[in-house]
PDB file of N, CA and C in Angstrom:
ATOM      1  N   UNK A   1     249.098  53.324   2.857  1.00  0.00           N
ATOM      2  CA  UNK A   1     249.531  52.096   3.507  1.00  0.00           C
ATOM      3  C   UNK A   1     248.589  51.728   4.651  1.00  0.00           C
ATOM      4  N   UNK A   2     248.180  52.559   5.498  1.00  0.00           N
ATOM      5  CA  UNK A   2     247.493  52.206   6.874  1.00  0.00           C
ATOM      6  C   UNK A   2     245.990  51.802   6.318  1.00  0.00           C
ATOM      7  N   UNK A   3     245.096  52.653   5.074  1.00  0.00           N
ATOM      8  CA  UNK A   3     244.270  51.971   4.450  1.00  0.00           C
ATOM      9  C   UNK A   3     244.190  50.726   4.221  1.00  0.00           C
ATOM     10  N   UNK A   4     245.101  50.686   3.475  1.00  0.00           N
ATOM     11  CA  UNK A   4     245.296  49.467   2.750  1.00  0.00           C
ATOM     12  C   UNK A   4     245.246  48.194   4.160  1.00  0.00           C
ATOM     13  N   UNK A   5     245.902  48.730   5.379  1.00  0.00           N
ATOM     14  CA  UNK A   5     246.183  47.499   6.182  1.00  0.00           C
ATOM     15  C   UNK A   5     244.427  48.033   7.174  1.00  0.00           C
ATOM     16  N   UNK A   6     244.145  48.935   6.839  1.00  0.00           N
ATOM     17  CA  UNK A   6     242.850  48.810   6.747  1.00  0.00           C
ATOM     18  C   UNK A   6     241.771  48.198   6.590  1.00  0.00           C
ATOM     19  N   UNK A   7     241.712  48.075   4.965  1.00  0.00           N
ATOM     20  CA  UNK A   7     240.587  47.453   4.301  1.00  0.00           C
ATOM     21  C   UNK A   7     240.759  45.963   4.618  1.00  0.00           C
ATOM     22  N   UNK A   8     242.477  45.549   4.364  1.00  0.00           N
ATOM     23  CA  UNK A   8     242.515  44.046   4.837  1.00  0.00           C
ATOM     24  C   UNK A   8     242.123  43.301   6.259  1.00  0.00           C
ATOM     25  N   UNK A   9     242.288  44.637   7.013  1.00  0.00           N
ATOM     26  CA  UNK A   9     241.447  43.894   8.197  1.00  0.00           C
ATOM     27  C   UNK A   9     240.124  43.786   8.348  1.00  0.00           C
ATOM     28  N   UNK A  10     239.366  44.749   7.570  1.00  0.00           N
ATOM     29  CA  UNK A  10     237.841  45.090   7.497  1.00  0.00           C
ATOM     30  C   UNK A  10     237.214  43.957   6.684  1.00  0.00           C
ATOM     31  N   UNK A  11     238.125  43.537   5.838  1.00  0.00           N
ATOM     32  CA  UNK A  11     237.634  42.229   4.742  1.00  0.00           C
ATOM     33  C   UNK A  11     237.702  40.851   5.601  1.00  0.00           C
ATOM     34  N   UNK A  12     238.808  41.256   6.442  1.00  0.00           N
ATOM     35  CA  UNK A  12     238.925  39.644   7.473  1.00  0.00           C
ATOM     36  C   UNK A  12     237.726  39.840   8.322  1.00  0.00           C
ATOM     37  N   UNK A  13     237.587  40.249   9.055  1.00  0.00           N
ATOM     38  CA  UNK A  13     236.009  40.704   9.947  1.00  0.00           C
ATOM     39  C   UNK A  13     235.206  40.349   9.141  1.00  0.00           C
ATOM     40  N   UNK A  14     235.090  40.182   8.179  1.00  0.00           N
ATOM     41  CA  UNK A  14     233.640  40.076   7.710  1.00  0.00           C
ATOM     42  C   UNK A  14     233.496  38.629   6.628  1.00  0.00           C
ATOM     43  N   UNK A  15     235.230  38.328   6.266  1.00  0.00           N
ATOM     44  CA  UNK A  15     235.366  37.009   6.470  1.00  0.00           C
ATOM     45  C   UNK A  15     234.470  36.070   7.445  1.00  0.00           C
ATOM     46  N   UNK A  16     235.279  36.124   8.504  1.00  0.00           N
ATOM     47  CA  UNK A  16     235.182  35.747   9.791  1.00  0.00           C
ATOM     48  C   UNK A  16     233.867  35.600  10.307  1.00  0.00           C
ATOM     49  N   UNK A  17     233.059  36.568  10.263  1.00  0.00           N
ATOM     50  CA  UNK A  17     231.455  36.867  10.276  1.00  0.00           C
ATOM     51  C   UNK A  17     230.915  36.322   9.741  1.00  0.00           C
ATOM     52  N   UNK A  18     231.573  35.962   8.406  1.00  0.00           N
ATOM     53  CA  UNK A  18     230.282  35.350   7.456  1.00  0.00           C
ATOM     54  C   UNK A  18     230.661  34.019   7.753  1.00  0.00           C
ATOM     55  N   UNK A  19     231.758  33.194   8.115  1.00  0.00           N
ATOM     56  CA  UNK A  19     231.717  32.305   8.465  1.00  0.00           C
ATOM     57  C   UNK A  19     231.278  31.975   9.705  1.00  0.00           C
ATOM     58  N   UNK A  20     231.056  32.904  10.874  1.00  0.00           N
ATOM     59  CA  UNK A  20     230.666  32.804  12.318  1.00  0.00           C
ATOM     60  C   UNK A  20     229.177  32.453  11.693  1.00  0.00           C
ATOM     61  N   UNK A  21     228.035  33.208  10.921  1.00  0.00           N
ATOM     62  CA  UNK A  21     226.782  33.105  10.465  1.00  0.00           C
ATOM     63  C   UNK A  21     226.507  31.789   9.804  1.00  0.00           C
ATOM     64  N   UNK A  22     227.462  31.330   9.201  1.00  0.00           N
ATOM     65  CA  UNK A  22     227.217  29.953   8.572  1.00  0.00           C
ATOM     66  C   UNK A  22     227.418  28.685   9.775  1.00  0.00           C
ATOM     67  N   UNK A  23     228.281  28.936  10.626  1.00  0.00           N
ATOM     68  CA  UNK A  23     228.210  27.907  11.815  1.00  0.00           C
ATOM     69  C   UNK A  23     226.523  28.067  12.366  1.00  0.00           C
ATOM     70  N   UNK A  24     226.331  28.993  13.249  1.00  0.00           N
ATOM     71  CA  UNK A  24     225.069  29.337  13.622  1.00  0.00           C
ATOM     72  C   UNK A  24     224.151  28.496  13.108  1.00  0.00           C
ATOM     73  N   UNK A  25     224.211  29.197  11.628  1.00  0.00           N
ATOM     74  CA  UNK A  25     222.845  28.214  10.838  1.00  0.00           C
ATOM     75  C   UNK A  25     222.773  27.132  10.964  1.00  0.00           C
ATOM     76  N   UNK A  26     224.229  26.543  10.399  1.00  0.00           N
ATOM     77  CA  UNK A  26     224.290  25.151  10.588  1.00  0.00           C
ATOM     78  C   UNK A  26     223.797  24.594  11.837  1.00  0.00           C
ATOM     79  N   UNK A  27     224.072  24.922  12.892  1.00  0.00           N
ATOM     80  CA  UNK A  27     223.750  24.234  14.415  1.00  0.00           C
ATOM     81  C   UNK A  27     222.426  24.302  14.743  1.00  0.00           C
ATOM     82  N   UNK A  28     221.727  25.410  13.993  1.00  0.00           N
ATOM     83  CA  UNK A  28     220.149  26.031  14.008  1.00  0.00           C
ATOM     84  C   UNK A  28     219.433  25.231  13.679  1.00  0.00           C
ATOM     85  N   UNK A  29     219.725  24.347  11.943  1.00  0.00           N
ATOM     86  CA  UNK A  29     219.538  23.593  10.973  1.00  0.00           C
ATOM     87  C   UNK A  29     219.350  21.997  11.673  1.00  0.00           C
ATOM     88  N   UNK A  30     220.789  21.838  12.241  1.00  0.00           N
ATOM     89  CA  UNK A  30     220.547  20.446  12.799  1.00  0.00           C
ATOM     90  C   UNK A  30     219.683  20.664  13.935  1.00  0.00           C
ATOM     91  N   UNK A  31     219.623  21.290  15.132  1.00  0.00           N
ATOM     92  CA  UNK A  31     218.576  21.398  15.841  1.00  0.00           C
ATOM     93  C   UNK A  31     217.089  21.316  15.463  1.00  0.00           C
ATOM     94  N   UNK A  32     216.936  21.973  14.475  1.00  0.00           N
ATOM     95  CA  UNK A  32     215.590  21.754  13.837  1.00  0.00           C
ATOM     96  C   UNK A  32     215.131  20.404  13.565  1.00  0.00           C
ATOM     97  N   UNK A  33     216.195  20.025  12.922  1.00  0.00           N
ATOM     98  CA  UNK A  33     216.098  18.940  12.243  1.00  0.00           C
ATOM     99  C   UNK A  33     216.201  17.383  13.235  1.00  0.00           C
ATOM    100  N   UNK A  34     216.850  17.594  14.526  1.00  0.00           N
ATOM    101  CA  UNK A  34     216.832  16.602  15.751  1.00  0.00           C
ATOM    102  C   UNK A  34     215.413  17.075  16.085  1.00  0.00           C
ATOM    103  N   UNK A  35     214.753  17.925  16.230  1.00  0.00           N
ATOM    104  CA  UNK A  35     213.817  18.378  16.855  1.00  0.00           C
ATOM    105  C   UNK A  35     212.380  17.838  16.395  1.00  0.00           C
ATOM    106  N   UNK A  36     212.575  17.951  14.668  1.00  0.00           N
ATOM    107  CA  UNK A  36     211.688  17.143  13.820  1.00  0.00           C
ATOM    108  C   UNK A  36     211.317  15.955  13.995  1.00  0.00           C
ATOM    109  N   UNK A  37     212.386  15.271  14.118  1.00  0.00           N
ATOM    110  CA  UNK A  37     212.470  13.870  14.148  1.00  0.00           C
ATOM    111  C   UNK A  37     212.229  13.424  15.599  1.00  0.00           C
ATOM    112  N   UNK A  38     212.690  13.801  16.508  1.00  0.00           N
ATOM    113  CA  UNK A  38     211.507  13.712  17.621  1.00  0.00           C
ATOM    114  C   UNK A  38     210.465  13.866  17.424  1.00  0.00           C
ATOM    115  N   UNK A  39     209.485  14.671  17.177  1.00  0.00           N
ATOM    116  CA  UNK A  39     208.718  15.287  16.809  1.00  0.00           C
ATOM    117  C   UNK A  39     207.746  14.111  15.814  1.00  0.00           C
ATOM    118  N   UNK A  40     208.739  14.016  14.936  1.00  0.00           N
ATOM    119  CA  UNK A  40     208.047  12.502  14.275  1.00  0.00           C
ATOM    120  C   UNK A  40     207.841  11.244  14.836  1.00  0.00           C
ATOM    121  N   UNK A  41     208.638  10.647  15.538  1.00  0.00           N
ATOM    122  CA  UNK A  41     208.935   9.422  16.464  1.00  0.00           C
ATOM    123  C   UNK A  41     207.927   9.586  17.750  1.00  0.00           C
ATOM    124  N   UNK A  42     207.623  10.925  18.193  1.00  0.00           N
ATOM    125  CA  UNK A  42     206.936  11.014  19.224  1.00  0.00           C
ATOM    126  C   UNK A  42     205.481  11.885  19.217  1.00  0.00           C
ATOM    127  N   UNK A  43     204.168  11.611  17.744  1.00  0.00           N
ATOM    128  CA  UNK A  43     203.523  12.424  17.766  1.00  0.00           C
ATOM    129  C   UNK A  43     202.681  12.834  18.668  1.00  0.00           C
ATOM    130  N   UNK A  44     202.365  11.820  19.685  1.00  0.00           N
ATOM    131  CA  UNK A  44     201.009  12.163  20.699  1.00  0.00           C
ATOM    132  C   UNK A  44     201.685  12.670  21.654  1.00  0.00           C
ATOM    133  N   UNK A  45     202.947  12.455  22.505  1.00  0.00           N
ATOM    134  CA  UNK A  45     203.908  13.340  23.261  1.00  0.00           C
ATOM    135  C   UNK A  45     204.002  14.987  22.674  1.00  0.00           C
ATOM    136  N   UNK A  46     204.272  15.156  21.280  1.00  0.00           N
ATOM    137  CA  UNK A  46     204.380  16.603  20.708  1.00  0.00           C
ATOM    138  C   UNK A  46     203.132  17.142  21.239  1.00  0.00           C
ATOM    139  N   UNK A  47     202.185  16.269  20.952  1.00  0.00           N
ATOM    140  CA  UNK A  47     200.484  17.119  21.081  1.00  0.00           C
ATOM    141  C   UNK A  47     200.564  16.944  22.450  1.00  0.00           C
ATOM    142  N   UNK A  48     200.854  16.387  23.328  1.00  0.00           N
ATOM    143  CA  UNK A  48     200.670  16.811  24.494  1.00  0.00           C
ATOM    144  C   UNK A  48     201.362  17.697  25.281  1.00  0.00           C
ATOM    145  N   UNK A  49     202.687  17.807  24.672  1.00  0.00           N
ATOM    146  CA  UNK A  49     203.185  19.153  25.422  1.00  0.00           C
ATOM    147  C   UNK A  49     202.395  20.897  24.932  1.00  0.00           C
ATOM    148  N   UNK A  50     202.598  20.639  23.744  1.00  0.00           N
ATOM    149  CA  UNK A  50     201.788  21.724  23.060  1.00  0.00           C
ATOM    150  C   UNK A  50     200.237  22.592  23.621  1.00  0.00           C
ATOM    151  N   UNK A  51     199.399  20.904  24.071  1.00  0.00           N
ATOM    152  CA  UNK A  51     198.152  21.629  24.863  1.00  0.00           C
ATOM    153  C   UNK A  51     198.950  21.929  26.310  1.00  0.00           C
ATOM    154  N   UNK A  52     199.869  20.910  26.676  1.00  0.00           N
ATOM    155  CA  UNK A  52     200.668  21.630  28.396  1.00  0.00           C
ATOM    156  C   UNK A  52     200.600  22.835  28.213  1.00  0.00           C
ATOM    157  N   UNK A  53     201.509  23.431  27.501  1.00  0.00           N
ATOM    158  CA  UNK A  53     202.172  25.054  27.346  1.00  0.00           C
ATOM    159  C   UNK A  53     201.146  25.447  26.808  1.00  0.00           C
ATOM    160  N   UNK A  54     200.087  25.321  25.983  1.00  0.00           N
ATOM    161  CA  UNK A  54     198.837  26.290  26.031  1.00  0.00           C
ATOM    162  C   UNK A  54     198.500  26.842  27.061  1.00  0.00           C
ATOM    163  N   UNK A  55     198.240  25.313  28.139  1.00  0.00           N
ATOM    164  CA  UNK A  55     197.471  25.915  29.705  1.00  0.00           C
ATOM    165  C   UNK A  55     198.484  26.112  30.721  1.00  0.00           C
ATOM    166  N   UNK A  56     200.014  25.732  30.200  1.00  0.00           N
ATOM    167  CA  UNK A  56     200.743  26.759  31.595  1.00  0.00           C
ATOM    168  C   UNK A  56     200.832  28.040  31.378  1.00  0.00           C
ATOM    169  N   UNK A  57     200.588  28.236  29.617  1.00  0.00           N
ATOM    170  CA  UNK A  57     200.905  29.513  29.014  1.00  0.00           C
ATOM    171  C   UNK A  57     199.769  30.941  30.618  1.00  0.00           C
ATOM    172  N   UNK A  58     198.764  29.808  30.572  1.00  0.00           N
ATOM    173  CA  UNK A  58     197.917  31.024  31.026  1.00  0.00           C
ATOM    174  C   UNK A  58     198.019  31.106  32.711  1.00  0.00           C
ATOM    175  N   UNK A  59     198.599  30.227  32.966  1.00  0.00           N
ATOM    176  CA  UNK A  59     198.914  29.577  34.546  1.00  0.00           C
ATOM    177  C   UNK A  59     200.143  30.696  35.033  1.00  0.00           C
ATOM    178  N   UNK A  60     201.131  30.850  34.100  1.00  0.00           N
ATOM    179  CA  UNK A  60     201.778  31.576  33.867  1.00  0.00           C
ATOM    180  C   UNK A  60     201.784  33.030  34.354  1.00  0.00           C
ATOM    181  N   UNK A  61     200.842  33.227  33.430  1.00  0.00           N
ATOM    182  CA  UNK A  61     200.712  34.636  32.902  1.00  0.00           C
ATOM    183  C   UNK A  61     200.007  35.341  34.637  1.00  0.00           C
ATOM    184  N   UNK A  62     199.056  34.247  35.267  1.00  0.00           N
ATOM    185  CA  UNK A  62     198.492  35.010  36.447  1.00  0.00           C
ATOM    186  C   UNK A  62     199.367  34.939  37.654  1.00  0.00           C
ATOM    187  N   UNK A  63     200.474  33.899  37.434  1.00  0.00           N
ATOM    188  CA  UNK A  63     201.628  33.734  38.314  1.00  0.00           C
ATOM    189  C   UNK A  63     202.302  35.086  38.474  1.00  0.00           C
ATOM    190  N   UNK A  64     202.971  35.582  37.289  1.00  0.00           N
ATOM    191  CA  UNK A  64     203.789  36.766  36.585  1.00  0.00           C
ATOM    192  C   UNK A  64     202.569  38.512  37.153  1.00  0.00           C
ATOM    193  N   UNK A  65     201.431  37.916  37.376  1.00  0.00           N
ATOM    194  CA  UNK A  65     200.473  39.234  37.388  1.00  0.00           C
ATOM    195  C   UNK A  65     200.351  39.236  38.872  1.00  0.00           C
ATOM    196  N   UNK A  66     200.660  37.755  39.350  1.00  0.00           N
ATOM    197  CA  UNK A  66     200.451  38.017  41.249  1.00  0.00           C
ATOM    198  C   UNK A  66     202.133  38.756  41.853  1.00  0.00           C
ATOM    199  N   UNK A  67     203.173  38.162  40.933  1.00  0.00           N
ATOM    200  CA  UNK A  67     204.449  38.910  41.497  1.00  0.00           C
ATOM    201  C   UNK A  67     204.535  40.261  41.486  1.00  0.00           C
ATOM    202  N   UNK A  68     203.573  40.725  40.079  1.00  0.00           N
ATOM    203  CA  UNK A  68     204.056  42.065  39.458  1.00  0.00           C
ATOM    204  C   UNK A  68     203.315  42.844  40.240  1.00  0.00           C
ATOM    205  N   UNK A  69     202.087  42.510  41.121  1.00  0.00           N
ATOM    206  CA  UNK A  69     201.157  43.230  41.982  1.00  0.00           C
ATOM    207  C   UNK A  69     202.219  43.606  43.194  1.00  0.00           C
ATOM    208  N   UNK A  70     202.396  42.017  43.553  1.00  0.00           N
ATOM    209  CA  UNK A  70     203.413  42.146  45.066  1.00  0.00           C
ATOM    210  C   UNK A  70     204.490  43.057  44.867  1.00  0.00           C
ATOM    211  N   UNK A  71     205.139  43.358  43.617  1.00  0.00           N
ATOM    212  CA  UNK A  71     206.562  43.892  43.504  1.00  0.00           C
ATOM    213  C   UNK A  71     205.833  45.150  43.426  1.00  0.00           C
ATOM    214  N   UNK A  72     205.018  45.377  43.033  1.00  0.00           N
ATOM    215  CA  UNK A  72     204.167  46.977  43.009  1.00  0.00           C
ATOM    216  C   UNK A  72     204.369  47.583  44.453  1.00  0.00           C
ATOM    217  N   UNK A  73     203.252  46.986  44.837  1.00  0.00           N
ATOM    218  CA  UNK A  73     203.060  47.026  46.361  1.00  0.00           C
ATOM    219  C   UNK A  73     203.811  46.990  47.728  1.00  0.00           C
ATOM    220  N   UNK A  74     205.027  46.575  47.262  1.00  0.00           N
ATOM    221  CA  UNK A  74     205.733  46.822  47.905  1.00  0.00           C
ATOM    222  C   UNK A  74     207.281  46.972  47.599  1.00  0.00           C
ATOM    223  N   UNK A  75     207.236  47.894  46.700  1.00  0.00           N
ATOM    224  CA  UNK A  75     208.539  48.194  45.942  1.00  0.00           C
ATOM    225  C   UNK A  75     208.848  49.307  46.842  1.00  0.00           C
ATOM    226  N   UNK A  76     208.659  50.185  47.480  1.00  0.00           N
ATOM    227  CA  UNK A  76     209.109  51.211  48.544  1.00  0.00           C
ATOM    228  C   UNK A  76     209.863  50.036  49.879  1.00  0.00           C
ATOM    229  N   UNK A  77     209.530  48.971  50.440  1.00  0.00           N
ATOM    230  CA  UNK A  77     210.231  47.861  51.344  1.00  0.00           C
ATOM    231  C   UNK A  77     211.254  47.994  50.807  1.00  0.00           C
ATOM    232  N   UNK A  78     211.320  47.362  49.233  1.00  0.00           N
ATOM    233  CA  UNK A  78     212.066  46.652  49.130  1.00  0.00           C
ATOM    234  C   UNK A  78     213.444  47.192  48.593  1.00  0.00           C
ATOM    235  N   UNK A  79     212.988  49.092  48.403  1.00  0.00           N
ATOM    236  CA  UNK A  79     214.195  49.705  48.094  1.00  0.00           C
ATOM    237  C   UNK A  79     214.884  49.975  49.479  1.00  0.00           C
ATOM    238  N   UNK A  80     214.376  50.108  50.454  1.00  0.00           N
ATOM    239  CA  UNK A  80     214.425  50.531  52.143  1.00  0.00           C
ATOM    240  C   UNK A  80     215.556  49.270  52.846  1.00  0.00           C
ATOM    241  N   UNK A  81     214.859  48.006  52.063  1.00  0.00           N
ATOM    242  CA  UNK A  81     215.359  47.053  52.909  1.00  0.00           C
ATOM    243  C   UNK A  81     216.054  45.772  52.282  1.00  0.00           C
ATOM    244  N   UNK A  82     217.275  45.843  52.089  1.00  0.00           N
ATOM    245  CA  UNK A  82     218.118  44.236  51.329  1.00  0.00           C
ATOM    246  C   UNK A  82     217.202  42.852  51.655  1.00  0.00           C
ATOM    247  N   UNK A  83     217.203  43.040  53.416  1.00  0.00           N
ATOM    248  CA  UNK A  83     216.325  42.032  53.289  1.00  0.00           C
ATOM    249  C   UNK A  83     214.542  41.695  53.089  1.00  0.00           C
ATOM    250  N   UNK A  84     214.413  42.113  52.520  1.00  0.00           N
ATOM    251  CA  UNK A  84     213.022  42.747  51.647  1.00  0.00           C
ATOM    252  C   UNK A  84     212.989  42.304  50.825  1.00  0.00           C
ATOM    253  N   UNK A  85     214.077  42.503  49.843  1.00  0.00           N
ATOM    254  CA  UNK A  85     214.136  42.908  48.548  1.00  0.00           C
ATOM    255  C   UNK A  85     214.444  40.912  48.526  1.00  0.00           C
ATOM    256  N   UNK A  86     215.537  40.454  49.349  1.00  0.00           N
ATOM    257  CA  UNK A  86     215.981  39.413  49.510  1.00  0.00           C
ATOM    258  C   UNK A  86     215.223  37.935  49.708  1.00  0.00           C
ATOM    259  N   UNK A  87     214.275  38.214  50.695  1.00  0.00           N
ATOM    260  CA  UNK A  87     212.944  37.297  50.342  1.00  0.00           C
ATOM    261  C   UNK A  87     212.119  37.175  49.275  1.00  0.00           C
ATOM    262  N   UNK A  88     211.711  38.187  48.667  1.00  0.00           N
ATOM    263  CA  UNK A  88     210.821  38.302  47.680  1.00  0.00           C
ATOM    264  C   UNK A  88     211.724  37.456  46.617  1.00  0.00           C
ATOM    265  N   UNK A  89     212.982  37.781  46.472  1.00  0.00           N
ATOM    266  CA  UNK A  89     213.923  37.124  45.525  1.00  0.00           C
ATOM    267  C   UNK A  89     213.857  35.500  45.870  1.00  0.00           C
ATOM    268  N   UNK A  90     214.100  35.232  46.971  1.00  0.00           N
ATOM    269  CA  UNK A  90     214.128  33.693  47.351  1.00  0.00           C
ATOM    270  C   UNK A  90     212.711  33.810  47.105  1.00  0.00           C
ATOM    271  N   UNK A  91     211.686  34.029  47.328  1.00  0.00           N
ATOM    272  CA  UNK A  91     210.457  33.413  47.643  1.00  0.00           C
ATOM    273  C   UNK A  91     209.960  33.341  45.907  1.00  0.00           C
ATOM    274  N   UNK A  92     210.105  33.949  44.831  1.00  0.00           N
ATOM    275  CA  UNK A  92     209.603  33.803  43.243  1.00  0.00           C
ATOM    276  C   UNK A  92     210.739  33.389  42.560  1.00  0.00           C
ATOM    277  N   UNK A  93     212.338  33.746  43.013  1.00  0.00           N
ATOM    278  CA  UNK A  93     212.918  33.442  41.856  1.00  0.00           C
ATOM    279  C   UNK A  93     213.601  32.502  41.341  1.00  0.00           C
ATOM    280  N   UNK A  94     213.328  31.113  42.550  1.00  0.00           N
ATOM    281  CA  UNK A  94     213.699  29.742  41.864  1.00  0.00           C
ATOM    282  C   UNK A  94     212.324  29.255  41.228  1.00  0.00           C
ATOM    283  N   UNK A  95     211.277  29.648  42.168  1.00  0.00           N
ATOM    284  CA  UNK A  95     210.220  28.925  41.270  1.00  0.00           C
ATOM    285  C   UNK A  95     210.075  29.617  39.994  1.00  0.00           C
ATOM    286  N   UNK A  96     209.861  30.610  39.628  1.00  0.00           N
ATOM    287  CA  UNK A  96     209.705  31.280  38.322  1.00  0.00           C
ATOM    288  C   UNK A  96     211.321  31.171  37.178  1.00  0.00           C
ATOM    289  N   UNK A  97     211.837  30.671  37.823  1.00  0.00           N
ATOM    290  CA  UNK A  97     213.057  30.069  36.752  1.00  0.00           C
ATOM    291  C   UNK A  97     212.700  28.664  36.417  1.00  0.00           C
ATOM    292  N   UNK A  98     212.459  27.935  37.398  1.00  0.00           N
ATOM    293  CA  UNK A  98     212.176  26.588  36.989  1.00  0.00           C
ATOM    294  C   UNK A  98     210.372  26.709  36.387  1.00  0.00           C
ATOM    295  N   UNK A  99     209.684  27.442  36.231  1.00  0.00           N
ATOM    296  CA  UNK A  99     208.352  27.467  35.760  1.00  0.00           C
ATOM    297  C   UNK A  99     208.936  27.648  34.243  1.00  0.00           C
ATOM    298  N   UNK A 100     209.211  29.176  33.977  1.00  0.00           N
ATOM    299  CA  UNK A 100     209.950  29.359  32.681  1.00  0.00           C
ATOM    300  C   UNK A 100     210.750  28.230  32.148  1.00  0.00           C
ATOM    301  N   UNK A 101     211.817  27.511  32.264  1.00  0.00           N
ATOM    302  CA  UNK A 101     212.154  26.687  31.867  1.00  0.00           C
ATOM    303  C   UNK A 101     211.151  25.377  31.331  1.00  0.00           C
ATOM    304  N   UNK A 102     210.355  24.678  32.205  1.00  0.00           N
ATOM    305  CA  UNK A 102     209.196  23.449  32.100  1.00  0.00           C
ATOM    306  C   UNK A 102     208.491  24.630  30.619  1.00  0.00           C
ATOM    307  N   UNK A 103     207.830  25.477  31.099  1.00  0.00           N
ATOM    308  CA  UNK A 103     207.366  26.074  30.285  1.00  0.00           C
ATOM    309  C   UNK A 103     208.003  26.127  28.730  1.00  0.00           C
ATOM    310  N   UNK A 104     209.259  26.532  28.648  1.00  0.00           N
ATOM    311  CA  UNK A 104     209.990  26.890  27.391  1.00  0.00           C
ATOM    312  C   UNK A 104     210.066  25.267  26.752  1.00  0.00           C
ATOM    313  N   UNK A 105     210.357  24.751  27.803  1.00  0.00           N
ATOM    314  CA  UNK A 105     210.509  22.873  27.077  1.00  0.00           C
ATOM    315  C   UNK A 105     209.152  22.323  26.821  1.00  0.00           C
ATOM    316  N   UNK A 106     208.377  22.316  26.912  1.00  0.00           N
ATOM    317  CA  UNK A 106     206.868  22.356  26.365  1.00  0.00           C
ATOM    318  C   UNK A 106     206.735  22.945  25.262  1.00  0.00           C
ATOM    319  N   UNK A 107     206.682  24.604  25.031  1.00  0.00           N
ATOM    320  CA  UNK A 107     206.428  25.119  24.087  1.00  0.00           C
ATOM    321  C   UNK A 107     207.654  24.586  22.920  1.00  0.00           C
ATOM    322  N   UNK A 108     208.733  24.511  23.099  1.00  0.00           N
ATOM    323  CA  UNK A 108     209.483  24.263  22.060  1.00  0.00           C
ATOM    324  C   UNK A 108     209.073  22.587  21.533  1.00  0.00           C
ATOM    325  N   UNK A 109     209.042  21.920  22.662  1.00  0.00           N
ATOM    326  CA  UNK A 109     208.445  20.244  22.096  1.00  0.00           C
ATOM    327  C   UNK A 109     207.005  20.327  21.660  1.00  0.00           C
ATOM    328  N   UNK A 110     206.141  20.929  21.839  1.00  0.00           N
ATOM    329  CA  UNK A 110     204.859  21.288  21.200  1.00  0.00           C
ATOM    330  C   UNK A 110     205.031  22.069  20.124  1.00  0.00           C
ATOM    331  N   UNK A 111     205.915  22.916  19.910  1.00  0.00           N
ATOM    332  CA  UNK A 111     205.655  23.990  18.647  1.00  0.00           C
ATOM    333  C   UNK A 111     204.890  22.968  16.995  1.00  0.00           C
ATOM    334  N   UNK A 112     203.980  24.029  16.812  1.00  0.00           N
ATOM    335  CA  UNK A 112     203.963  23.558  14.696  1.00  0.00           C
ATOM    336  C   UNK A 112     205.012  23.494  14.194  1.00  0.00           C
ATOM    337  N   UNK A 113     205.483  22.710  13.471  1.00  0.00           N
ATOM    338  CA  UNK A 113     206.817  22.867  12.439  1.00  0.00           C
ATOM    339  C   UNK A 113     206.466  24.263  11.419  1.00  0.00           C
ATOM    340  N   UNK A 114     207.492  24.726  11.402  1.00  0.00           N
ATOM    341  CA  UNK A 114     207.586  26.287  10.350  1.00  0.00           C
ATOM    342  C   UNK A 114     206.842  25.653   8.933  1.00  0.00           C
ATOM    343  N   UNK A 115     205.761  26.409   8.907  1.00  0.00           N
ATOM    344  CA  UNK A 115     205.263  26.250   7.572  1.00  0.00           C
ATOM    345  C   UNK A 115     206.022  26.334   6.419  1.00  0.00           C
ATOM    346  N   UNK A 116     206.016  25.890   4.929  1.00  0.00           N
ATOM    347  CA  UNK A 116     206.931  26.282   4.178  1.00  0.00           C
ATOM    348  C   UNK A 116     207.033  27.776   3.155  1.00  0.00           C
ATOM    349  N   UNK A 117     207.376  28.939   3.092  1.00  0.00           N
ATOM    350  CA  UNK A 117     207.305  29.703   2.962  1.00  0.00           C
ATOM    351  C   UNK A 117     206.747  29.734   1.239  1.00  0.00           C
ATOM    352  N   UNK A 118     206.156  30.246   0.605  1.00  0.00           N
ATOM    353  CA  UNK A 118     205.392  30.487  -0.722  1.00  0.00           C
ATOM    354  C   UNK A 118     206.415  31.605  -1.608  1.00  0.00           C
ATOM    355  N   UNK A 119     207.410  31.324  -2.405  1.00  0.00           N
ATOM    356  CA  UNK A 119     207.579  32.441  -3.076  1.00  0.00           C
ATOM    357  C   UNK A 119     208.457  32.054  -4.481  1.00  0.00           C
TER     358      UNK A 119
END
């Protein structure tokens, strides 16, 4: 008996799952597909975010290499001292949220459309 009320719950879970996976897609699907069509409507905007996020890509990257020095360098402060630790936080971590973000909205409005797979 407890099997049995077992398996029927193990079959609903995965019910449930497989329908949680089919929403997903679906919302994945239309996103793509709003994304396209921007994408179409707006081709010289696409190409221009695309070269953006090329060159914030690298703007980026020396931004992320000047924090990771500072957080090196003075990671003994900043275990010592809240307010240490507390500036460094105010002083990178609105700008590097709002960098990441500009950044992520570039690369996603620049991306290639997914090639079509061969098989």
């Amino acid at each position: 008996m407890l099997q049995r009320q077992q398996c029927a719950l193990l079959t609903r879970q995965c019910e449930l799952l497989t329908e949680l996976a089919a929403q997903v897609s679906l919302q994945q699907r239309q996103r793509a597909a709003e994304l396209k069509a921007w994408k179409d409507a707006n081709p010289d905007l696409a190409q221009a975010c695309r070269r953006a996020a090329e060159s914030l890509a690298k703007v980026h990257t020396e931004f992320l290499a000047g924090i990771a020095t500072e957080a090196f360098d003075n990671a003994e402060n900043y275990s010592d001292s809240e307010y240490a630790l507390g500036e460094f936080i105010d002083r990178y971590g609105p700008r590097l949220a709002h960098f990441n973000g500009v950044l992520q909205l570039f690369a996603q409005l620049g991306a290639a459309p997914p090639q079509p797979s061969e098989g």
